[in-house]
C-alpha atoms as a PDB file:
ATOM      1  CA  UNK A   1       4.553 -98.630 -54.083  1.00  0.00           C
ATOM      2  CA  UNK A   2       2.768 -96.567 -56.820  1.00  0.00           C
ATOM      3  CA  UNK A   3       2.032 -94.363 -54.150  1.00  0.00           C
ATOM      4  CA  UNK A   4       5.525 -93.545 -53.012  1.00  0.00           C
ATOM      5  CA  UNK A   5       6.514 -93.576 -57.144  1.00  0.00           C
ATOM      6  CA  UNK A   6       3.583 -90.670 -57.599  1.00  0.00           C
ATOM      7  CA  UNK A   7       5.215 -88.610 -54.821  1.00  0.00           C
ATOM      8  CA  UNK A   8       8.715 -88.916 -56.145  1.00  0.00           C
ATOM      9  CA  UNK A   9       7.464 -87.751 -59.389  1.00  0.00           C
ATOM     10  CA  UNK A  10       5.089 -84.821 -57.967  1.00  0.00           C
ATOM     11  CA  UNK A  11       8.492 -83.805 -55.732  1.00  0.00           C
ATOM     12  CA  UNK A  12      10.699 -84.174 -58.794  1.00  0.00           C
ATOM     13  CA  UNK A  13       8.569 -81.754 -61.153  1.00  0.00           C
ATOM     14  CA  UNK A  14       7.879 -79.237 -58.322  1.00  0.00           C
ATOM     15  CA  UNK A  15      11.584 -78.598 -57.684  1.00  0.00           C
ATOM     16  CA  UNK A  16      12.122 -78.049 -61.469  1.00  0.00           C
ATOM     17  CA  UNK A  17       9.332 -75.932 -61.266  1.00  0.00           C
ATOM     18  CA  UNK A  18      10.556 -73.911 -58.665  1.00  0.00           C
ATOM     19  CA  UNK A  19      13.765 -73.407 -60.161  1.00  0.00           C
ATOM     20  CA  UNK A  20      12.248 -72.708 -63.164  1.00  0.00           C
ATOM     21  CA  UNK A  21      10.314 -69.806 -62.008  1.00  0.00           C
ATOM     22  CA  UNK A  22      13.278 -68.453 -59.813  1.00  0.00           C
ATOM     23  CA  UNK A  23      15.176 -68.046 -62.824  1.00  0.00           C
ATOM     24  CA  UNK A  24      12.334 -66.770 -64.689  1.00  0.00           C
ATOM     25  CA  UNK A  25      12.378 -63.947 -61.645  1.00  0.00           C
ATOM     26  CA  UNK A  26      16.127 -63.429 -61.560  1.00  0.00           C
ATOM     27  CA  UNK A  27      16.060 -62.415 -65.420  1.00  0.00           C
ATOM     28  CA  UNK A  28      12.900 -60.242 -64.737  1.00  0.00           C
ATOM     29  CA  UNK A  29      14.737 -58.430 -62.324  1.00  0.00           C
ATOM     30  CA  UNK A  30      18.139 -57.735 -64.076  1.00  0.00           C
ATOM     31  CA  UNK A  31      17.991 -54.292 -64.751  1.00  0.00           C
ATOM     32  CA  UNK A  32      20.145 -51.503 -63.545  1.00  0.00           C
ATOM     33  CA  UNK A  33      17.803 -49.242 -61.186  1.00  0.00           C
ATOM     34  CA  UNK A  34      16.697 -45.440 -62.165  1.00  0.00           C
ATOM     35  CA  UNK A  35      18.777 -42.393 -61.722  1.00  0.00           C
ATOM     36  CA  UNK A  36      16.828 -39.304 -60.037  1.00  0.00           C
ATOM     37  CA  UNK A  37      17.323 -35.884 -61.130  1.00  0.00           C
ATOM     38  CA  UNK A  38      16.253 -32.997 -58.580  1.00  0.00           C
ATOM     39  CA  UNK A  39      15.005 -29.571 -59.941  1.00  0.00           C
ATOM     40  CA  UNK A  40      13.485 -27.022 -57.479  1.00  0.00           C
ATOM     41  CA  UNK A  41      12.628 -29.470 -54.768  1.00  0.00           C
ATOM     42  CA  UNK A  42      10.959 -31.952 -57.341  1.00  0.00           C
ATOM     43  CA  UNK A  43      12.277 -35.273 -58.093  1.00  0.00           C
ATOM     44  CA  UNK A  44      11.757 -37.181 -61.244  1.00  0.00           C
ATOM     45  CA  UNK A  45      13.120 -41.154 -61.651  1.00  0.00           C
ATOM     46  CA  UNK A  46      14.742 -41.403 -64.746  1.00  0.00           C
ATOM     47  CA  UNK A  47      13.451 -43.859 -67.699  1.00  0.00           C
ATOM     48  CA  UNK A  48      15.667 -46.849 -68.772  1.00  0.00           C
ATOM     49  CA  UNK A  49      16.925 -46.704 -71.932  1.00  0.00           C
ATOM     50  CA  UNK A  50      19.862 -49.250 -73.458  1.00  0.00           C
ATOM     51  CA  UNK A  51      22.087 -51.279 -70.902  1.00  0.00           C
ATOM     52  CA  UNK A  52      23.887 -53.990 -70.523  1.00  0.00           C
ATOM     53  CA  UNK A  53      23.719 -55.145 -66.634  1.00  0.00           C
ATOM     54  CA  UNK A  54      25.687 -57.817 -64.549  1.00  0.00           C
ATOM     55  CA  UNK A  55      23.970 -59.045 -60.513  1.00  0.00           C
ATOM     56  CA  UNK A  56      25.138 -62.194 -58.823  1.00  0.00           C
ATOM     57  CA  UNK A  57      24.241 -65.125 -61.065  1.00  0.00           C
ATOM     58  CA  UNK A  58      23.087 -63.576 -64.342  1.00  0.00           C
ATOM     59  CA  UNK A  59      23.740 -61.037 -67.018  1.00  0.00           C
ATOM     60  CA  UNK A  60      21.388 -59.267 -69.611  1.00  0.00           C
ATOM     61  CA  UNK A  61      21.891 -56.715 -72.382  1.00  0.00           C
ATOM     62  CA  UNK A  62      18.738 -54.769 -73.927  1.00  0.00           C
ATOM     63  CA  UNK A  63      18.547 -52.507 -76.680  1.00  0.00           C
ATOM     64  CA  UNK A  64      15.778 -50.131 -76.665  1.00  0.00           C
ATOM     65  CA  UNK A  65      14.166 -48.289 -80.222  1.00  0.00           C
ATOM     66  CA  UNK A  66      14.291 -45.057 -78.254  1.00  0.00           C
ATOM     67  CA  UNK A  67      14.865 -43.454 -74.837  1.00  0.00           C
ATOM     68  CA  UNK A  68      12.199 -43.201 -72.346  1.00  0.00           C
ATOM     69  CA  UNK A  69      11.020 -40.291 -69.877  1.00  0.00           C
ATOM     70  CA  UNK A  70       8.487 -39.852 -67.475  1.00  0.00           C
ATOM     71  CA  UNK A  71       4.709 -39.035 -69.030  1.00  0.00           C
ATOM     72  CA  UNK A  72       5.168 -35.282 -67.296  1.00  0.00           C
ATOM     73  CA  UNK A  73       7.730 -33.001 -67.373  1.00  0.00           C
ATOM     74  CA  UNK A  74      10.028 -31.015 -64.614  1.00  0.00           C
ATOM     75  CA  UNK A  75       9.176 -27.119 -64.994  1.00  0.00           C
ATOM     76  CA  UNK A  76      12.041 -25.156 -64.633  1.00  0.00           C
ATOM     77  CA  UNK A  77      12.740 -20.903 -65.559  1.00  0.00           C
ATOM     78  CA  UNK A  78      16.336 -20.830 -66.772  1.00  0.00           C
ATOM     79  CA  UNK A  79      18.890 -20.847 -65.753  1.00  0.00           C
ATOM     80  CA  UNK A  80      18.828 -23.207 -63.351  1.00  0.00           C
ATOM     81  CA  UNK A  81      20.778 -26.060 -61.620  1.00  0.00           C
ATOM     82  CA  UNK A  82      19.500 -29.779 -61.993  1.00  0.00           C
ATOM     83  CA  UNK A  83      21.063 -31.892 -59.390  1.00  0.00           C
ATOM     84  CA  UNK A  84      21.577 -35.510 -60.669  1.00  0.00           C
ATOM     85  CA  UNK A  85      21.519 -38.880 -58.801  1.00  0.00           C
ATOM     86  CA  UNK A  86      23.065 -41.916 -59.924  1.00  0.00           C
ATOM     87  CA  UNK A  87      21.612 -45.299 -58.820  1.00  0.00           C
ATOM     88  CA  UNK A  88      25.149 -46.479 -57.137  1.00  0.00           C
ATOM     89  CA  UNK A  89      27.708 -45.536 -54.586  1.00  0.00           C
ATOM     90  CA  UNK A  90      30.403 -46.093 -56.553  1.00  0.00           C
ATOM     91  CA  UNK A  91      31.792 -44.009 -59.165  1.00  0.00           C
ATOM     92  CA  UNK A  92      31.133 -44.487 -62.765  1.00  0.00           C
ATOM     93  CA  UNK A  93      34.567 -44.781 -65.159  1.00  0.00           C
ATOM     94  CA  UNK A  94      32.868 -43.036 -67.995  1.00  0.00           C
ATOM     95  CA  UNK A  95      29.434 -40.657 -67.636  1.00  0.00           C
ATOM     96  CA  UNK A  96      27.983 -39.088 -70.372  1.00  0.00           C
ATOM     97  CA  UNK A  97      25.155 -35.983 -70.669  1.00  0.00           C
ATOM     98  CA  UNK A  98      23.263 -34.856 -73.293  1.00  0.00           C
ATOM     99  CA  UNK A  99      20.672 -32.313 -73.733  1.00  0.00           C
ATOM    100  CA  UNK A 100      18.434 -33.029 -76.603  1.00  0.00           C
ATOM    101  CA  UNK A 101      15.226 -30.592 -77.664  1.00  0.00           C
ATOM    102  CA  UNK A 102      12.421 -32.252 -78.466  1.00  0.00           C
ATOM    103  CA  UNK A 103       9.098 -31.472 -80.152  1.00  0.00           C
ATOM    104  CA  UNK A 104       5.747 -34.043 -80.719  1.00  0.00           C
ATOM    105  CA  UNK A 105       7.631 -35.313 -83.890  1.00  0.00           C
ATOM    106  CA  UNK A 106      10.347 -36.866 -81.771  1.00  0.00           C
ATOM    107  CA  UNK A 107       8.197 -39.104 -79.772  1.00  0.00           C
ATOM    108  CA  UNK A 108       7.505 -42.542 -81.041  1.00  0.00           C
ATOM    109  CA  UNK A 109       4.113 -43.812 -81.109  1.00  0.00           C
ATOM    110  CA  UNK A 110       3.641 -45.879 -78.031  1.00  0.00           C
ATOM    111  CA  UNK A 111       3.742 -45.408 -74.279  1.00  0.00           C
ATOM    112  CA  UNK A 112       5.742 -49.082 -73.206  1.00  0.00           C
ATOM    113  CA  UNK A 113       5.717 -49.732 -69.197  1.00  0.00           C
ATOM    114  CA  UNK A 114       4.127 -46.105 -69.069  1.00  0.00           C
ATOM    115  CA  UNK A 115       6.546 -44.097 -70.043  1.00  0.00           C
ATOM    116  CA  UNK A 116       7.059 -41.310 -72.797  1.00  0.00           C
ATOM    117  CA  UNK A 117       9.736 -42.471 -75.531  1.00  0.00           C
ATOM    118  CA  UNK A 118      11.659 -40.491 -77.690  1.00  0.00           C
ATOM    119  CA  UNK A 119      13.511 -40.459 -80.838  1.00  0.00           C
ATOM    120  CA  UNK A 120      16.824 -38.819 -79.688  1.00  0.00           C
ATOM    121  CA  UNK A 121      18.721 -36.457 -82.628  1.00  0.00           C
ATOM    122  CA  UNK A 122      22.079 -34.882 -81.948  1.00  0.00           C
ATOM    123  CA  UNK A 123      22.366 -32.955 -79.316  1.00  0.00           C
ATOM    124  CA  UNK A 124      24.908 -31.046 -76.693  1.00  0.00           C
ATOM    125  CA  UNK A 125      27.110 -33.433 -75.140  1.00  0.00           C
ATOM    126  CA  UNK A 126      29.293 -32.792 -72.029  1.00  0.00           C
ATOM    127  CA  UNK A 127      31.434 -34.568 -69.807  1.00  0.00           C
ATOM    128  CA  UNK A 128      29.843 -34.655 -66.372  1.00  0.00           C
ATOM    129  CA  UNK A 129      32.619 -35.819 -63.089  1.00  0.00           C
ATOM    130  CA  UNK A 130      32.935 -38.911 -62.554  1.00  0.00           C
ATOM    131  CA  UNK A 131      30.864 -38.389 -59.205  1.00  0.00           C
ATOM    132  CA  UNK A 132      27.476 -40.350 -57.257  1.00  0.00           C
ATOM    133  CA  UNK A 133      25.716 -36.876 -57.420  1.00  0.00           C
ATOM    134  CA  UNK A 134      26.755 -33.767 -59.198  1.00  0.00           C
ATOM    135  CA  UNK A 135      24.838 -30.541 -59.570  1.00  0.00           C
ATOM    136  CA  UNK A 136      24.557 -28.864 -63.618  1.00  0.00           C
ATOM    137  CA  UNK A 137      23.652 -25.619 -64.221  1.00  0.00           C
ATOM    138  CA  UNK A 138      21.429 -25.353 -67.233  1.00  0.00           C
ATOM    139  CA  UNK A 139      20.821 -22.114 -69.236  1.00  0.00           C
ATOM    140  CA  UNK A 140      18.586 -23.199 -71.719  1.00  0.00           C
ATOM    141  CA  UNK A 141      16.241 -21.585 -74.231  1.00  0.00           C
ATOM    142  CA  UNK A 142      11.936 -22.169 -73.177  1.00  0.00           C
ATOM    143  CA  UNK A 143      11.003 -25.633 -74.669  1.00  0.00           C
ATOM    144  CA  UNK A 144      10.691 -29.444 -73.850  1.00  0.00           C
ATOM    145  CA  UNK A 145      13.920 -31.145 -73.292  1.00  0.00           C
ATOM    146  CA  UNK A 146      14.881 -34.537 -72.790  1.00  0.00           C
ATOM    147  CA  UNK A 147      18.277 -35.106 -70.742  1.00  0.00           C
ATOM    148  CA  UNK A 148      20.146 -38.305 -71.365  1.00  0.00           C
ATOM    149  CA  UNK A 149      22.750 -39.202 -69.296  1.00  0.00           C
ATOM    150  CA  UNK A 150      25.423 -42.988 -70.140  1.00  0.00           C
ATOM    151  CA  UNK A 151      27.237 -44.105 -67.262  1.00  0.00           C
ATOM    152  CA  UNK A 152      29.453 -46.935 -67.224  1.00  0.00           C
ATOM    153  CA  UNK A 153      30.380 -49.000 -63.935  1.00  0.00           C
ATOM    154  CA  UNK A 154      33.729 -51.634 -63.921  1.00  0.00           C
ATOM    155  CA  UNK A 155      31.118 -54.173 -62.111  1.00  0.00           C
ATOM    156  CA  UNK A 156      27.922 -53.819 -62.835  1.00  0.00           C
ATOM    157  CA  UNK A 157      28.057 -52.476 -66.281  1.00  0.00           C
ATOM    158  CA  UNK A 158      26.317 -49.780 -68.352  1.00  0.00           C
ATOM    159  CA  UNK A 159      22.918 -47.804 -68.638  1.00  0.00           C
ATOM    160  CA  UNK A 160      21.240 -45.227 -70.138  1.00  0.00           C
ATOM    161  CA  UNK A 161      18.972 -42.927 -68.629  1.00  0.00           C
ATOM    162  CA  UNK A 162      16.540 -40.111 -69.883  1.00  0.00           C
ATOM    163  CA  UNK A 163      14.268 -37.278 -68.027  1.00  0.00           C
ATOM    164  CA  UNK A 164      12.254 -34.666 -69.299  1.00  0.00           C
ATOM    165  CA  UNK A 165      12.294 -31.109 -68.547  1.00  0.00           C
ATOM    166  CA  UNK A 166      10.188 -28.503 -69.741  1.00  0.00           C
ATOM    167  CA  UNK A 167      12.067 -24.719 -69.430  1.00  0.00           C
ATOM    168  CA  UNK A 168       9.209 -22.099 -69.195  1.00  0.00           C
ATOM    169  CA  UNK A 169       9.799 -18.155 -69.716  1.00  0.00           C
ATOM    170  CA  UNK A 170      11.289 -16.454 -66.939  1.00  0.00           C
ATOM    171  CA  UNK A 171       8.196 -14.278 -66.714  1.00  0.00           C
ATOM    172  CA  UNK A 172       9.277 -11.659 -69.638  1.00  0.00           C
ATOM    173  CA  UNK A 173       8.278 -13.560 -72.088  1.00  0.00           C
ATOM    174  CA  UNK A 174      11.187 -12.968 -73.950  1.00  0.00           C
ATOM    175  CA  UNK A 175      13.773 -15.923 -74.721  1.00  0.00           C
ATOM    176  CA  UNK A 176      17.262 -15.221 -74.060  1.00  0.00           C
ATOM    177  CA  UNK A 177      18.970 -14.225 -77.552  1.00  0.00           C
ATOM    178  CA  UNK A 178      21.539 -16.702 -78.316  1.00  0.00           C
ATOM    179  CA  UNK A 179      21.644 -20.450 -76.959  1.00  0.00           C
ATOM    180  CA  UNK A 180      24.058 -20.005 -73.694  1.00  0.00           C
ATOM    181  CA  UNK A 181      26.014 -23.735 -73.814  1.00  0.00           C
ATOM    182  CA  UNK A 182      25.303 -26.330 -70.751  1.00  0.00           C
ATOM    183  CA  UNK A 183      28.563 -26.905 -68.052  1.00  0.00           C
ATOM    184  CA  UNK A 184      28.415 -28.684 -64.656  1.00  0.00           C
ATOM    185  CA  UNK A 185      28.524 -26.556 -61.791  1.00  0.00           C
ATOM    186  CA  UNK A 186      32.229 -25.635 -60.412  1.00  0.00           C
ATOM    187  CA  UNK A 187      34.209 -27.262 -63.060  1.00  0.00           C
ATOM    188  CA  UNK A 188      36.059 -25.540 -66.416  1.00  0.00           C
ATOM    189  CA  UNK A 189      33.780 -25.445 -69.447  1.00  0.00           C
ATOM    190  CA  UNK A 190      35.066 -27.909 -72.162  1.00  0.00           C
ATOM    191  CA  UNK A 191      34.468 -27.889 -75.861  1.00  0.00           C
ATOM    192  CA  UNK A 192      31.888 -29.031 -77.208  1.00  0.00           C
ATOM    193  CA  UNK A 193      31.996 -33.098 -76.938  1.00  0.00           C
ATOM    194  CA  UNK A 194      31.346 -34.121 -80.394  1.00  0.00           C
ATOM    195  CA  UNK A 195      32.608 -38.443 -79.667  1.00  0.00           C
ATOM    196  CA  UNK A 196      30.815 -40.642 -81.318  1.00  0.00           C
ATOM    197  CA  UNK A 197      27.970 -42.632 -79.117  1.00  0.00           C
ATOM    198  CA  UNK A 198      26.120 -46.329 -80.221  1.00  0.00           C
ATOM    199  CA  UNK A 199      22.433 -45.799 -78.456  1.00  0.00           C
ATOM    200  CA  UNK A 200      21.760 -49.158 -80.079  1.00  0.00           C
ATOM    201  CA  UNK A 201      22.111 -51.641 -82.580  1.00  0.00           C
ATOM    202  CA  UNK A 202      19.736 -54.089 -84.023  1.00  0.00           C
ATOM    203  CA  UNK A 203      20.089 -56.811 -84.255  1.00  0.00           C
ATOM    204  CA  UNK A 204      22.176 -57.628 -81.641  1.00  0.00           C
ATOM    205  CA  UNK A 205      23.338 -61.501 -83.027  1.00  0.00           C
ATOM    206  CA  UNK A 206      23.732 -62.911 -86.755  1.00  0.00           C
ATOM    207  CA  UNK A 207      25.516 -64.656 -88.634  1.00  0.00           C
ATOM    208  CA  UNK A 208      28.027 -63.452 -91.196  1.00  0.00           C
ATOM    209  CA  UNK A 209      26.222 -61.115 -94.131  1.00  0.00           C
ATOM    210  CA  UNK A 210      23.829 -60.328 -91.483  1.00  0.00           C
ATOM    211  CA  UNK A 211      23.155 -56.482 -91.637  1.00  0.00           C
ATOM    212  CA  UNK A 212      23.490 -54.294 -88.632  1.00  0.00           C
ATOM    213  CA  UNK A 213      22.150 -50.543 -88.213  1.00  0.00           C
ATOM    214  CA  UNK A 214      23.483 -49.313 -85.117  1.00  0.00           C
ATOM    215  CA  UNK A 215      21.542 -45.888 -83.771  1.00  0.00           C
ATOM    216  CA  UNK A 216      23.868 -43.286 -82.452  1.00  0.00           C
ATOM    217  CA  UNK A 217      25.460 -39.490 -82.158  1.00  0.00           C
ATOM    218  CA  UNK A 218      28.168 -38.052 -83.373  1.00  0.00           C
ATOM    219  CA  UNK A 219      28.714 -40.207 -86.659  1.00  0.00           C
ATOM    220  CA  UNK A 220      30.446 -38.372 -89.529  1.00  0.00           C
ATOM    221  CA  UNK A 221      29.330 -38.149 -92.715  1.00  0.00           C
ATOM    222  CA  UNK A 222      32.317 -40.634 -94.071  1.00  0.00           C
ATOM    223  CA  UNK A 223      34.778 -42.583 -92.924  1.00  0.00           C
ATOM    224  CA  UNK A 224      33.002 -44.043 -90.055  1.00  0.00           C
ATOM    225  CA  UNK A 225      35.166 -47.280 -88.692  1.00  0.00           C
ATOM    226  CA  UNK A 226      33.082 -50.396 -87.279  1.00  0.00           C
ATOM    227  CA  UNK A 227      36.211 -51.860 -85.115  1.00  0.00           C
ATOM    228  CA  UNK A 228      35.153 -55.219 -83.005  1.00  0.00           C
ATOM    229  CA  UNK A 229      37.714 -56.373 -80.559  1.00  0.00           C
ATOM    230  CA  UNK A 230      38.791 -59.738 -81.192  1.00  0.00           C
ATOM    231  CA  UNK A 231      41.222 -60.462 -78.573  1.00  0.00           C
ATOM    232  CA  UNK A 232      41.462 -58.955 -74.862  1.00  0.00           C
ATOM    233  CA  UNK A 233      43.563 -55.240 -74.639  1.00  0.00           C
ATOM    234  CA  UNK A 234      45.926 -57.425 -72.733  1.00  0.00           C
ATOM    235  CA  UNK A 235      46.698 -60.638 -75.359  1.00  0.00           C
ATOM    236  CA  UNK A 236      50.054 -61.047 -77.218  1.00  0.00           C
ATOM    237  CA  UNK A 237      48.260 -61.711 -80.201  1.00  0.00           C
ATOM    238  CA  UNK A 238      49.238 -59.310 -83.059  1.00  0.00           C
ATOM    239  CA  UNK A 239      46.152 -58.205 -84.393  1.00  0.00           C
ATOM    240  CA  UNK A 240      43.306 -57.714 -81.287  1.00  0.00           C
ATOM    241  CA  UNK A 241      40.974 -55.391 -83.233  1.00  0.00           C
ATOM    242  CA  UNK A 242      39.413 -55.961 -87.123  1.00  0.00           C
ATOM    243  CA  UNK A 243      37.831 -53.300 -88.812  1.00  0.00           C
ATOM    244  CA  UNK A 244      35.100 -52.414 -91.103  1.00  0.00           C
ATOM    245  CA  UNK A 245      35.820 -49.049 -92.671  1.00  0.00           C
ATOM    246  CA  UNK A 246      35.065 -46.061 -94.864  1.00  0.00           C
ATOM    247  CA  UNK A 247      31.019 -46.399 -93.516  1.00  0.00           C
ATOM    248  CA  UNK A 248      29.046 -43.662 -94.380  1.00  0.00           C
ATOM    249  CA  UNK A 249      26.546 -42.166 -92.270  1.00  0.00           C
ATOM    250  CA  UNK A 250      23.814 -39.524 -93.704  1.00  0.00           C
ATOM    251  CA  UNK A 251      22.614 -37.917 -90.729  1.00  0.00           C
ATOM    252  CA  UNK A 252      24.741 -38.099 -88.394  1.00  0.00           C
ATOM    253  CA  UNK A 253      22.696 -40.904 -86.390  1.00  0.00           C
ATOM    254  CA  UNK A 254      22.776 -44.304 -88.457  1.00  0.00           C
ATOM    255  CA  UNK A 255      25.616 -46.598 -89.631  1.00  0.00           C
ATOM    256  CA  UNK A 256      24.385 -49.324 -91.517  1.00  0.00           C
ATOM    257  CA  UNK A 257      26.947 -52.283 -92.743  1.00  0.00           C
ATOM    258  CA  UNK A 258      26.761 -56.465 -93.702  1.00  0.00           C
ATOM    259  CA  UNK A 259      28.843 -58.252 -91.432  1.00  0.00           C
ATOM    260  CA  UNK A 260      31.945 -59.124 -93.416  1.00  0.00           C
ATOM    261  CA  UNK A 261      33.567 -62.334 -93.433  1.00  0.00           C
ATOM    262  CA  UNK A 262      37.081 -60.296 -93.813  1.00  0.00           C
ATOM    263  CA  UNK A 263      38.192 -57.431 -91.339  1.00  0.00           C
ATOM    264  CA  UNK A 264      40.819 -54.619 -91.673  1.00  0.00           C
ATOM    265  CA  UNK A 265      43.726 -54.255 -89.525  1.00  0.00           C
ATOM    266  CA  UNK A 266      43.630 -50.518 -89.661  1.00  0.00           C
ATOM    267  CA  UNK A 267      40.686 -47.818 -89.084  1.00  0.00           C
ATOM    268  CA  UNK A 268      40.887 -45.161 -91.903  1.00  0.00           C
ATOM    269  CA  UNK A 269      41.707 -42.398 -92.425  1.00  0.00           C
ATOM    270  CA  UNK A 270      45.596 -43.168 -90.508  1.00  0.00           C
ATOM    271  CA  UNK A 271      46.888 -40.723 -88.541  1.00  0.00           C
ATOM    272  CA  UNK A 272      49.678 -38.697 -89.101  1.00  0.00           C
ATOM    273  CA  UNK A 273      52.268 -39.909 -87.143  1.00  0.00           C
ATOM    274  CA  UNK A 274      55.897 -39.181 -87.922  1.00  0.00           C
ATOM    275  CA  UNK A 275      57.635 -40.027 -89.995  1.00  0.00           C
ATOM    276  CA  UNK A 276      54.944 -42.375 -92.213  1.00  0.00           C
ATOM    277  CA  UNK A 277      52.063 -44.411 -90.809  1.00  0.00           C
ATOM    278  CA  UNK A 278      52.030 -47.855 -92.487  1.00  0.00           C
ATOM    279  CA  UNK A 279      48.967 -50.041 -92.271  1.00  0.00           C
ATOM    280  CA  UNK A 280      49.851 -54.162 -93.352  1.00  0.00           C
ATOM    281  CA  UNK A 281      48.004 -54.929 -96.296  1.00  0.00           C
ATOM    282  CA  UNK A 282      46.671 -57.811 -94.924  1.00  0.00           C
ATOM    283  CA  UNK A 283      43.140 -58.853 -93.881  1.00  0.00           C
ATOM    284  CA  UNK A 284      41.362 -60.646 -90.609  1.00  0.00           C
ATOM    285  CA  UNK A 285      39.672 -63.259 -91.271  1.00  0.00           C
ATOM    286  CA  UNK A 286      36.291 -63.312 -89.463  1.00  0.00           C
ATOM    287  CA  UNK A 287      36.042 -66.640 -88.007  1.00  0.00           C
ATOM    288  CA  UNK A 288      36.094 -68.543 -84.955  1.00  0.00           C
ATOM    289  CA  UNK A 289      36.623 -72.049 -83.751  1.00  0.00           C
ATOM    290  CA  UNK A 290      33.185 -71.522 -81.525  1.00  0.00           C
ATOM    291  CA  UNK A 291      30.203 -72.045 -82.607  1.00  0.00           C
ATOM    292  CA  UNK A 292      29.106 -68.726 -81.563  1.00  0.00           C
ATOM    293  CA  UNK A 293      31.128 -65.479 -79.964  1.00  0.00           C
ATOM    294  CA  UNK A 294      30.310 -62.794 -78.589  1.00  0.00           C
ATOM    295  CA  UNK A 295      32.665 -59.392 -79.717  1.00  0.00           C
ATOM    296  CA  UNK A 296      32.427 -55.761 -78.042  1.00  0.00           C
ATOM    297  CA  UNK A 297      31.941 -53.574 -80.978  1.00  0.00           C
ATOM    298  CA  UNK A 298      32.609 -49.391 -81.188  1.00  0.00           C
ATOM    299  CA  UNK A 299      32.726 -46.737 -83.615  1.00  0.00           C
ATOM    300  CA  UNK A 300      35.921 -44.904 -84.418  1.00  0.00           C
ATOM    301  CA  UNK A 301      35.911 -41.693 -86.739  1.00  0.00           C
ATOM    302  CA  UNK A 302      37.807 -37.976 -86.760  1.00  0.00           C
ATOM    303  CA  UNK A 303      35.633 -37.216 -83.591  1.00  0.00           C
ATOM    304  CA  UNK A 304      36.955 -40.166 -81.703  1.00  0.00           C
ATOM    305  CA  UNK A 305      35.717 -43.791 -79.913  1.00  0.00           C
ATOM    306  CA  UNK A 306      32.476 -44.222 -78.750  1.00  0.00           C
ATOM    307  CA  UNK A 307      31.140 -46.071 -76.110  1.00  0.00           C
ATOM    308  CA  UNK A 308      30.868 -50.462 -77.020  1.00  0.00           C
ATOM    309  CA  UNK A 309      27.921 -53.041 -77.351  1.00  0.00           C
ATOM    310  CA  UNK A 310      27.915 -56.880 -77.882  1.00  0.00           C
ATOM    311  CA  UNK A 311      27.391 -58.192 -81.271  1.00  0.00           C
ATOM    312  CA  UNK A 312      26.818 -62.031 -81.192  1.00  0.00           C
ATOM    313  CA  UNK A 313      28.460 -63.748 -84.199  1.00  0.00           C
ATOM    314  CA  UNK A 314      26.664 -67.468 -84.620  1.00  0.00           C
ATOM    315  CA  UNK A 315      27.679 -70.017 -87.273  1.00  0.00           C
END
């Protein structure tokens, strides 16, 4: 009998172990896979920056400090035309692509999973089709350059990517005069993209009066709007979005704000719409039956909305 009780016990803890460790593996392996960008007849798999990613059974969101690259760099004479890869056959719904120049002062001080990470400033951003593989002709100045490319996907969710390219002298010597702007290959040049974009934001969960720095492009100086969506786009309730307004942000990079127990209804400054734009002088209040929810939050300024990323609010 003690017998037959000892195997019931050993068979009871090495199923839990097994589906311990399976789920161990499952969140291990939830991470979108690597773009691949083509220069010349060379191939280079893309780092992994930020995502948020979705398989069968499980979901996982990471922020990353910086953007990562491989250790060595594509060579490439300019101009030339980079032909980019993304992981998936289907389409993104919003794709993003920045060229950033970099020096030794923008990369951080440690080489994580063996890869080369960088502190991304401000740089060029373009609209790329929303396409599986498009080719981008690339005029740049000689220097080291790190490419980061967002894409967006309905199902699986987001990523961020990053390569490195290093643009040597065409052989003169001589650097073309003036910086010739970045467009893909057979479509219309647009203006310079100047939307705001959250890289990060840390931390990701708090409580209220928690603060929040969220790492990004194309923040203005003022009158940066925090807006987290409350309800779904498609709820009858009056008031789906709360604001926190008038944040400043210094260099164009970091918002930092205290999550507020109250939220605006309106992102400042209002547009002009005719004949008057009238904002309720009322305020959200910033709480939930739950004990903890989860609210997509973007940034909305004079340049426009940027991209969103899950803030966990717990009580």
């Amino acid at each position: 009998m003690k017998t037959k009780i000892k195997i019931l016990i050993m068979g009871i803890i090495t199923v839990i172990l097994i589906i311990i460790s399976g789920y161990l593996i499952s969140q291990q392996e939830i991470e979108p896979p690597p773009a691949i960008l083509e220069i010349d007849g060379k191939e280079q798999v893309s780092g992994i920056g930020s995502y948020c990613w979705t398989d069968t059974w499980n979901a996982l969101c990471a922020d990353m400090i910086g953007l990562p690259t491989a250790q060595e760099p594509l060579i490439a004479s300019s101009p030339f035309t980079a032909h980019l890869r993304l992981p998936l056959q289907e389409p993104p719904y919003e794709l993003q692509f920045s060229v950033v120049q970099v020096t030794e002062k923008d990369e951080l001080a440690f080489n994580g999973r063996g890869w080369r990470w960088w502190r991304i400033n401000e740089g060029e951003r373009f609209t790329l089709p929303l396409e599986h593989e498009t080719d981008i002709e690339l005029p740049l100045e000689p220097g080291l350059y790190v490419l980061y490319v967002a894409s967006w996907w309905k199902e699986e969710g987001s990523a961020s990517y990053g390569f490195l390219v290093e643009v040597q002298a065409n052989g003169t010597g001589v650097a073309p005069a003036t910086p010739v702007p970045v467009f893909p290959v057979n479509q219309t040049l647009p203006s310079k993209d100047t939307r705001p974009a959250i890289i990060s934001i840390q931390p990701d969960f708090g409580t209220i009066e928690t603060k929040v720095v969220i790492t990004g492009t194309g923040f203005t100086a003022k009158d940066n709007n925090i807006a987290l969506r409350l309800k779904p786009e498609n709820s009858s309730a009056p008031f789906k979005i709360g604001y926190i307004n008038n944040l400043v942000s210094h260099d164009g990079r970091i918002i930092e704000f205290v999550m507020p127990e109250l939220l605006d209804v309106c992102a400042f400054p209002l547009h002009e719409i005719a004949p008057v734009t009238v904002c309720p002088d009322i305020n959200i209040f910033f709480k939930s039956g739950k004990k903890t929810q989860t609210y997509p939050i973007f940034i909305v300024n004079q340049n426009g909305t940027s991209n969103s990323v899950n803030f966990t609010v717990s009580r």
